[in-house]
Protein backbone atom coordinates (compact mmCIF):
# COMPACT_ATOMS: atom_id res chain seq x y z
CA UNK A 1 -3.57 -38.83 -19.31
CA UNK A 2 -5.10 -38.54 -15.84
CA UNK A 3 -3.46 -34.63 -15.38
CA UNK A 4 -4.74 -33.39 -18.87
CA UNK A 5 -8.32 -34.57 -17.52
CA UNK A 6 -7.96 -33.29 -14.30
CA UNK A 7 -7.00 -29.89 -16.31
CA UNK A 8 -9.94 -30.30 -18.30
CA UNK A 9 -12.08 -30.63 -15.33
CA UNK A 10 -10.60 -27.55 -13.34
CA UNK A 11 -11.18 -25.31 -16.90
CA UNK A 12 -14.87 -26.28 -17.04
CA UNK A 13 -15.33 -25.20 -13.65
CA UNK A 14 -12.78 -22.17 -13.89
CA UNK A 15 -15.36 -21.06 -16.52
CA UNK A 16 -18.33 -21.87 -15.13
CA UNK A 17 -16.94 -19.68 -12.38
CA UNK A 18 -15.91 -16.80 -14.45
CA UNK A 19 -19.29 -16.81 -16.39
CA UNK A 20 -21.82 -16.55 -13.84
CA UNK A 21 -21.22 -13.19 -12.58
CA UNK A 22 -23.14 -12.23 -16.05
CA UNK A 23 -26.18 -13.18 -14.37
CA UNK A 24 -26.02 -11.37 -11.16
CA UNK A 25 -27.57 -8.09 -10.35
CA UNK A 26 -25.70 -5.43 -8.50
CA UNK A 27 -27.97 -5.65 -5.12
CA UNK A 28 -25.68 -8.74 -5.02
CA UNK A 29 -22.41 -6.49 -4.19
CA UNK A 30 -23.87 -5.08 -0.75
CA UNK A 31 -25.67 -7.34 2.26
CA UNK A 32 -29.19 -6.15 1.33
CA UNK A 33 -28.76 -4.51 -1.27
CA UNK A 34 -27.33 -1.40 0.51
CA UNK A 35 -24.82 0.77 -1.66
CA UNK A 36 -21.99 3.73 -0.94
CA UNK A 37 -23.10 6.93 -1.43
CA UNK A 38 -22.38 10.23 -0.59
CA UNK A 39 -24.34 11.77 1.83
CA UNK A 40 -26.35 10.19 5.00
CA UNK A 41 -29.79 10.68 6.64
CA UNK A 42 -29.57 11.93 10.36
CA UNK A 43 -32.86 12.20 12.42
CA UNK A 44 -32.61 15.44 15.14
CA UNK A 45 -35.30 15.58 17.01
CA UNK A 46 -39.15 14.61 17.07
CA UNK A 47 -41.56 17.78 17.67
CA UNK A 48 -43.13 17.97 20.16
CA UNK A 49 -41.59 15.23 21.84
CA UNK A 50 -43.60 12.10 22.19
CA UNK A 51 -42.72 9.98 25.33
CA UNK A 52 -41.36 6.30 24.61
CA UNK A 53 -41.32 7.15 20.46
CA UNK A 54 -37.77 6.75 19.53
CA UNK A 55 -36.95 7.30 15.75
CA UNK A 56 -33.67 7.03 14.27
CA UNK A 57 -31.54 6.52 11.04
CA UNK A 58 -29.88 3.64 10.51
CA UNK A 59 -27.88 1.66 8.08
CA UNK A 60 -25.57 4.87 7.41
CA UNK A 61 -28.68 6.55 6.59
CA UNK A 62 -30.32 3.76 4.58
CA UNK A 63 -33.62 3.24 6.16
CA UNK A 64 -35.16 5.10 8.99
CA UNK A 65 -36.23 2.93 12.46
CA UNK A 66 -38.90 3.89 14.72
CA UNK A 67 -39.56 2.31 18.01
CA UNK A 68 -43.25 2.63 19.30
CA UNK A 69 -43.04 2.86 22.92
CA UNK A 70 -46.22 4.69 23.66
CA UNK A 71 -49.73 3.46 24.21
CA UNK A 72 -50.92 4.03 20.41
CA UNK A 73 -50.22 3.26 17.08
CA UNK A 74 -47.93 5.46 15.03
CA UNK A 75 -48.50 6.34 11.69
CA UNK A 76 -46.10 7.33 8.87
CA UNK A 77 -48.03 9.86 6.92
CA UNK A 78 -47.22 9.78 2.83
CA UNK A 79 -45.84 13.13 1.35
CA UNK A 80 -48.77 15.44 0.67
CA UNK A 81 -50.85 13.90 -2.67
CA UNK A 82 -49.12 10.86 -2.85
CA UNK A 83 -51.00 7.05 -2.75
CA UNK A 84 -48.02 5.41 -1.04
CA UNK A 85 -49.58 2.78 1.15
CA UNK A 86 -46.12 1.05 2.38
CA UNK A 87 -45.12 3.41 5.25
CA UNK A 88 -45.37 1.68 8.34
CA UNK A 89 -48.40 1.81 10.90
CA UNK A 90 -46.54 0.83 14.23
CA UNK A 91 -48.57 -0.88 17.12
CA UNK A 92 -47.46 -0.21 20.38
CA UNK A 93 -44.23 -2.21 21.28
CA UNK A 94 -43.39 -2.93 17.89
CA UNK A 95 -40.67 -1.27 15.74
CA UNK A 96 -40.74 -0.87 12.03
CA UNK A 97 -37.99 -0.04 9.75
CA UNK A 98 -38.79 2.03 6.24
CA UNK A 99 -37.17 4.05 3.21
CA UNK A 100 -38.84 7.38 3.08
CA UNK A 101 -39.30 8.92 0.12
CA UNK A 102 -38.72 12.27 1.63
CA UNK A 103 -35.08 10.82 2.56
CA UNK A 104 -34.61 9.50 -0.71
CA UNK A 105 -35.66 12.84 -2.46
CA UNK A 106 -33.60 14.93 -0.30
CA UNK A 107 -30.16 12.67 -0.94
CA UNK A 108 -30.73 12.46 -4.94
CA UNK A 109 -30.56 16.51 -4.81
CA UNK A 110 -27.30 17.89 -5.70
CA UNK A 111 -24.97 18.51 -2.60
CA UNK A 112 -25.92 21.93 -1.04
CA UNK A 113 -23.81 24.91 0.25
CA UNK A 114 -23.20 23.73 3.79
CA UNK A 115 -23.76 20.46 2.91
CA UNK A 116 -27.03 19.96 4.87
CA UNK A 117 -30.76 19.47 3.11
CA UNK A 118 -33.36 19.60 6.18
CA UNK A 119 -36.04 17.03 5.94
CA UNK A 120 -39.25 16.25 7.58
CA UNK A 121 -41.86 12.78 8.52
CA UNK A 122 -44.95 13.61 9.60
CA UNK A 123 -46.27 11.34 12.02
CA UNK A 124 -49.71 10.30 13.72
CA UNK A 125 -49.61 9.26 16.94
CA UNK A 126 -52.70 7.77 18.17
CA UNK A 127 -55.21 11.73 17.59
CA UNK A 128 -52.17 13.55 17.82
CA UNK A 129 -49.49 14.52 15.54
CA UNK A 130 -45.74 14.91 15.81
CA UNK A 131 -42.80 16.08 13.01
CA UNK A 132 -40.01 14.19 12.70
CA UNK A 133 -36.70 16.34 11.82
CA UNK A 134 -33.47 15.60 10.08
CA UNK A 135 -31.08 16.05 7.41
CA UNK A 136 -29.31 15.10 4.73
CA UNK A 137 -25.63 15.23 5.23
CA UNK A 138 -22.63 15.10 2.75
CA UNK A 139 -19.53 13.93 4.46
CA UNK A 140 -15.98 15.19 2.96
CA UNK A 141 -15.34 12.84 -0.13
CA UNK A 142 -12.55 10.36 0.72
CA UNK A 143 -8.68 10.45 -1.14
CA UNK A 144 -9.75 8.79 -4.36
CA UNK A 145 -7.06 9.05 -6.12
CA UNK A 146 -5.05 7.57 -2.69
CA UNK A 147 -7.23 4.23 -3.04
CA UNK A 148 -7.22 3.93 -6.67
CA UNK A 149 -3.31 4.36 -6.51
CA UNK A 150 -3.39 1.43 -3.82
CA UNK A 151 -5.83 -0.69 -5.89
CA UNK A 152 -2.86 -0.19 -8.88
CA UNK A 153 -0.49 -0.87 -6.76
CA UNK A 154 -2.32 -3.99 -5.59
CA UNK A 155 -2.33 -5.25 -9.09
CA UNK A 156 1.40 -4.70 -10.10
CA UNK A 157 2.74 -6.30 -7.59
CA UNK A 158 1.49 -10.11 -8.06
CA UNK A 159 1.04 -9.15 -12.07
CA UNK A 160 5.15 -8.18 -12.14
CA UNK A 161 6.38 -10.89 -9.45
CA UNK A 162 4.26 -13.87 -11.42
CA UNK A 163 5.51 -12.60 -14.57
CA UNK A 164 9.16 -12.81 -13.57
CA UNK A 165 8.90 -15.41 -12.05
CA UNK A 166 6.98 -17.68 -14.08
CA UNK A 167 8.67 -20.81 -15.01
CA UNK A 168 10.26 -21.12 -11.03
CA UNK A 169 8.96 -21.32 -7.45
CA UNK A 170 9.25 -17.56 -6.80
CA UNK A 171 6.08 -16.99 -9.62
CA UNK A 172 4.29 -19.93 -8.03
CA UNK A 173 4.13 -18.72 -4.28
CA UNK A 174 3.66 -14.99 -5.44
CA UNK A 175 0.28 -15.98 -7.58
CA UNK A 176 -0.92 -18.23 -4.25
CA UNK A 177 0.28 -15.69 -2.08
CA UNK A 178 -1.70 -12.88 -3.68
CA UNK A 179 -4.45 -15.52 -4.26
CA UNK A 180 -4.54 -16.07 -0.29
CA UNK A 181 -4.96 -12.18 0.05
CA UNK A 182 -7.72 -11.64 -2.16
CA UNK A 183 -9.45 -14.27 -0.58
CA UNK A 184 -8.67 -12.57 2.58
CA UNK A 185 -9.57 -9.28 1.62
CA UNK A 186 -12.78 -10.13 0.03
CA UNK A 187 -14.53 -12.58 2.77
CA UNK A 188 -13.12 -9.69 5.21
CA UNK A 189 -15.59 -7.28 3.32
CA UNK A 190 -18.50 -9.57 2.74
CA UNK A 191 -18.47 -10.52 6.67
CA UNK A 192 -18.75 -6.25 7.30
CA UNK A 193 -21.29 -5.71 4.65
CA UNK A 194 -23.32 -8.35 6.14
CA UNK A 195 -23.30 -6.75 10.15
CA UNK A 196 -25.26 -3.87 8.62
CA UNK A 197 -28.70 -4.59 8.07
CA UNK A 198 -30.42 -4.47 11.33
CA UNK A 199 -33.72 -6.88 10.80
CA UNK A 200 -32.34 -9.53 8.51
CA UNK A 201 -30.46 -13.20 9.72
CA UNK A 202 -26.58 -13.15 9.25
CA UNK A 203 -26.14 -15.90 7.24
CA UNK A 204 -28.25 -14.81 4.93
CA UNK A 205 -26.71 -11.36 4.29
CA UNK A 206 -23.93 -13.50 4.25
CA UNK A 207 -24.98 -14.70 1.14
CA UNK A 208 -26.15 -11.64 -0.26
CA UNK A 209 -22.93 -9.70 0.04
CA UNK A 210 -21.03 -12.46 -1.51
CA UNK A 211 -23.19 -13.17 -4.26
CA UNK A 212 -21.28 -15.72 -6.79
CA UNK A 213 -18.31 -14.72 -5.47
CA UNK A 214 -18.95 -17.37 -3.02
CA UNK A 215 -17.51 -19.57 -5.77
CA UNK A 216 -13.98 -17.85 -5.73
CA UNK A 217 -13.76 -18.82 -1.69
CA UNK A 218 -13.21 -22.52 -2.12
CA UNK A 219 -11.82 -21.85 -6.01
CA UNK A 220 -9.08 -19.63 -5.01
CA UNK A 221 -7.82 -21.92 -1.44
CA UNK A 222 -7.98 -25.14 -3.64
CA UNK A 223 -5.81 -23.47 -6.38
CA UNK A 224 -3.77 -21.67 -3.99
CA UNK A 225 -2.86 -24.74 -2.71
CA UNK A 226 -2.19 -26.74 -5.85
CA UNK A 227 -0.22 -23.97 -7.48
CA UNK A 228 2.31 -24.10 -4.78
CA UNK A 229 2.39 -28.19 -5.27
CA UNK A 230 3.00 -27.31 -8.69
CA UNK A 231 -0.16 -29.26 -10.53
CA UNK A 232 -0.64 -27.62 -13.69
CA UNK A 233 -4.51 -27.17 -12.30
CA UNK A 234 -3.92 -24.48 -9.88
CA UNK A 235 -2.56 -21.40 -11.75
CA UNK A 236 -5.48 -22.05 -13.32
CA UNK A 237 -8.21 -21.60 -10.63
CA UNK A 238 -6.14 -19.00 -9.42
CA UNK A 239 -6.86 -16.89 -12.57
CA UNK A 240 -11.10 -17.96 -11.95
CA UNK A 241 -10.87 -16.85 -8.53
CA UNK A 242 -9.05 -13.92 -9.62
CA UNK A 243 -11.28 -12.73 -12.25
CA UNK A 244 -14.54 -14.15 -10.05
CA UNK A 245 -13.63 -11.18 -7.39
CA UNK A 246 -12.55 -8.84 -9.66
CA UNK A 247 -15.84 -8.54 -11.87
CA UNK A 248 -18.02 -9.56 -9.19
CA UNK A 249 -16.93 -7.01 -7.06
CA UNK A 250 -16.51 -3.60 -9.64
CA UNK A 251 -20.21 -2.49 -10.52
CA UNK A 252 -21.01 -0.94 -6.97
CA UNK A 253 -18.09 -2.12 -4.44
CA UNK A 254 -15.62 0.07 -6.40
CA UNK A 255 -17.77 3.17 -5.59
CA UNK A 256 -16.86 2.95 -2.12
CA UNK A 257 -13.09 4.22 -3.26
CA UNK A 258 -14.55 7.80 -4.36
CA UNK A 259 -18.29 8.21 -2.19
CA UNK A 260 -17.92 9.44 1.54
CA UNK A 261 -21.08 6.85 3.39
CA UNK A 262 -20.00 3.37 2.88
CA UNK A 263 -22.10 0.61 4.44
CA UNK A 264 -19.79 -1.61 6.37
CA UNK A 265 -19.60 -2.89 10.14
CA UNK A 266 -15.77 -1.57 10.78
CA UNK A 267 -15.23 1.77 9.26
CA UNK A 268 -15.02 2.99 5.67
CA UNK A 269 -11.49 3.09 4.95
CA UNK A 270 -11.11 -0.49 6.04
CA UNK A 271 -13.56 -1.23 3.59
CA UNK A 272 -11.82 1.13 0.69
CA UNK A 273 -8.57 -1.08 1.54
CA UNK A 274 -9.96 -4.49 1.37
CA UNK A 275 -12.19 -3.62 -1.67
CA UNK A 276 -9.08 -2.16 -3.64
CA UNK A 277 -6.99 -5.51 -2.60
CA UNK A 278 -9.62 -7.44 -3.76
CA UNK A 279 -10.45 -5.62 -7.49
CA UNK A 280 -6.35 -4.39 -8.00
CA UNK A 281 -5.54 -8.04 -6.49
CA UNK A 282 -8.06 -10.35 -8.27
CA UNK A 283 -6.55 -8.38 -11.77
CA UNK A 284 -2.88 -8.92 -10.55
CA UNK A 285 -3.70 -12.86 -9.95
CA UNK A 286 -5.34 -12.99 -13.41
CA UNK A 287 -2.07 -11.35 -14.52
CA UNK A 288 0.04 -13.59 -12.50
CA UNK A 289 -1.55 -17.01 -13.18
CA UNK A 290 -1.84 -16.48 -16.98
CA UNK A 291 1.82 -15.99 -17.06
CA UNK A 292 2.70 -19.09 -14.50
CA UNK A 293 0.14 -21.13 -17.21
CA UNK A 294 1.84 -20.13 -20.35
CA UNK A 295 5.39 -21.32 -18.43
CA UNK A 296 3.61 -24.59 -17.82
CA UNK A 297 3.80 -26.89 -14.82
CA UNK A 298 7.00 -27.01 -12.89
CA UNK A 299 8.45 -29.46 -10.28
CA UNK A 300 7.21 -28.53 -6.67
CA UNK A 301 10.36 -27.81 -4.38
């Protein structure tokens, strides 16, 4: 029968779909590989002050950026007895971005009283030599238990509407509805993730923020679609696309629902909401759709 093939068809690539995350590495969850944390580098000041050198922290405190507008090259000096030979030497004109491992060493300590950990980059500008200053600073942690409540709440709702209604129209709309927010919610987070590395082409941190769940994009629409058509094919992809997002986005995206610094183009709460609609919703759709299968196909309206 032409519909049990189709069927066939859409379960091979439904778990195609929900098997490839296995391979993918976390870097894959953030555009660059950039992850929540909890505290963020801030550069003060340069001493003494070197005309046209601008240094800065970017990225939420990622990667610091220097900007050589002097008349010599700038050097990064290594911490004292250490053969690192990656930090930057920065001709005149040119800007260079690093990770310091003075940064780095400062924001794996444990949070401080006052919640500031000074740090220092020694620099050499052309004979001379300048300091640059800054610290490590731990935001207030956000409402945890607020976003994991919403990320619940963002799975019961699809999971308890699909289950009731499974077997009629109402089940079949919920599961594409909640489909068509996940979908939402999760390009929504890839296309912030992606505005935050400074040196690196869109597209391509396109890509690297959505990682194989690039697959549940076109997935989820087409079974969106079909579901409310009422093919027996669409529930299906519905669950993939469900489960795609939902395990594609836990091992570092869920972080950002309990760590202060979250690297994303339009504020970190946005990004707590649409990362909770995505994990509680992909798990509600998986919840929804399996229900809406076991009911088997029903007469569109």
């Amino acid at each position: 029968m032409p519909g049990v093939r189709i069927a066939q068809l859409l379960l091979l690539v439904a778990m195609t779909a929900l098997l490839l995350p296995a391979g993918a590495t976390p870097a894959l969850a953030h555009a660059g590989g950039l992850s929540s944390s909890t505290s963020e580098a801030r550069v003060l000041a340069i001493d003494p002050p070197v005309p046209g050198l601008d240094v800065r922290a970017v990225e939420f405190g990622a990667r610091l950026r220097i900007e050589n507008g002097t008349g010599d090259t700038v050097v990064v000096e290594p911490p004292d007895g250490s053969p690192l030979a990656a930090l930057p030497a920065v001709a005149p004109g040119a800007v260079a971005y690093w990770i310091d491992p003075r940064v780095t060493a400062a924001a794996a300590g444990d949070r401080p009283d006052g919640d500031r950990l000074a740090w220092s980059v020694p620099l050499r500008v052309g004979s001379g030599v300048a300091t640059v200053h800054g610290e490590q600073f731990w935001p207030p942690p956000p409402a945890t238990a607020l976003w994991v409540a919403l990320a619940i709440v963002a799975l019961a709702v699809p999971a308890v509407v699909g289950v009731l209604g499974a077997g009629r129209r109402l089940g079949r709309v919920a599961l594409a509805a909640a489909t068509g927010v996940v979908i939402g919610s999760h390009l929504l987070h890839v296309f912030g993730s992606a505005g935050v590395p400074e040196d690196q082409p869109y597209a391509l941190m396109l890509l690297s923020a959505a990682g194989y769940a690039l697959l549940g994009w076109p997935l989820g629409a087409v079974g969106a679609w079909l579901t409310v058509r009422g093919h027996v094919g669409g529930p299906l992809l519905c669950v993939a696309a469900g489960g795609l997002f939902a395990v594609v986005i836990t091992p570092i995206d869920a972080f950002t629902l309990g760590e202060a610094v979250v690297p994303f183009s339009w504020g970190a709460d946005f990004d707590r909401l649409l990362v909770a609609l995505t994990l509680g919703g992909g798990l509600g759709v998986v919840v929804a759709g399996m229900a809406v299968l076991r009911r088997g196909p029903v007469p569109a309206a």
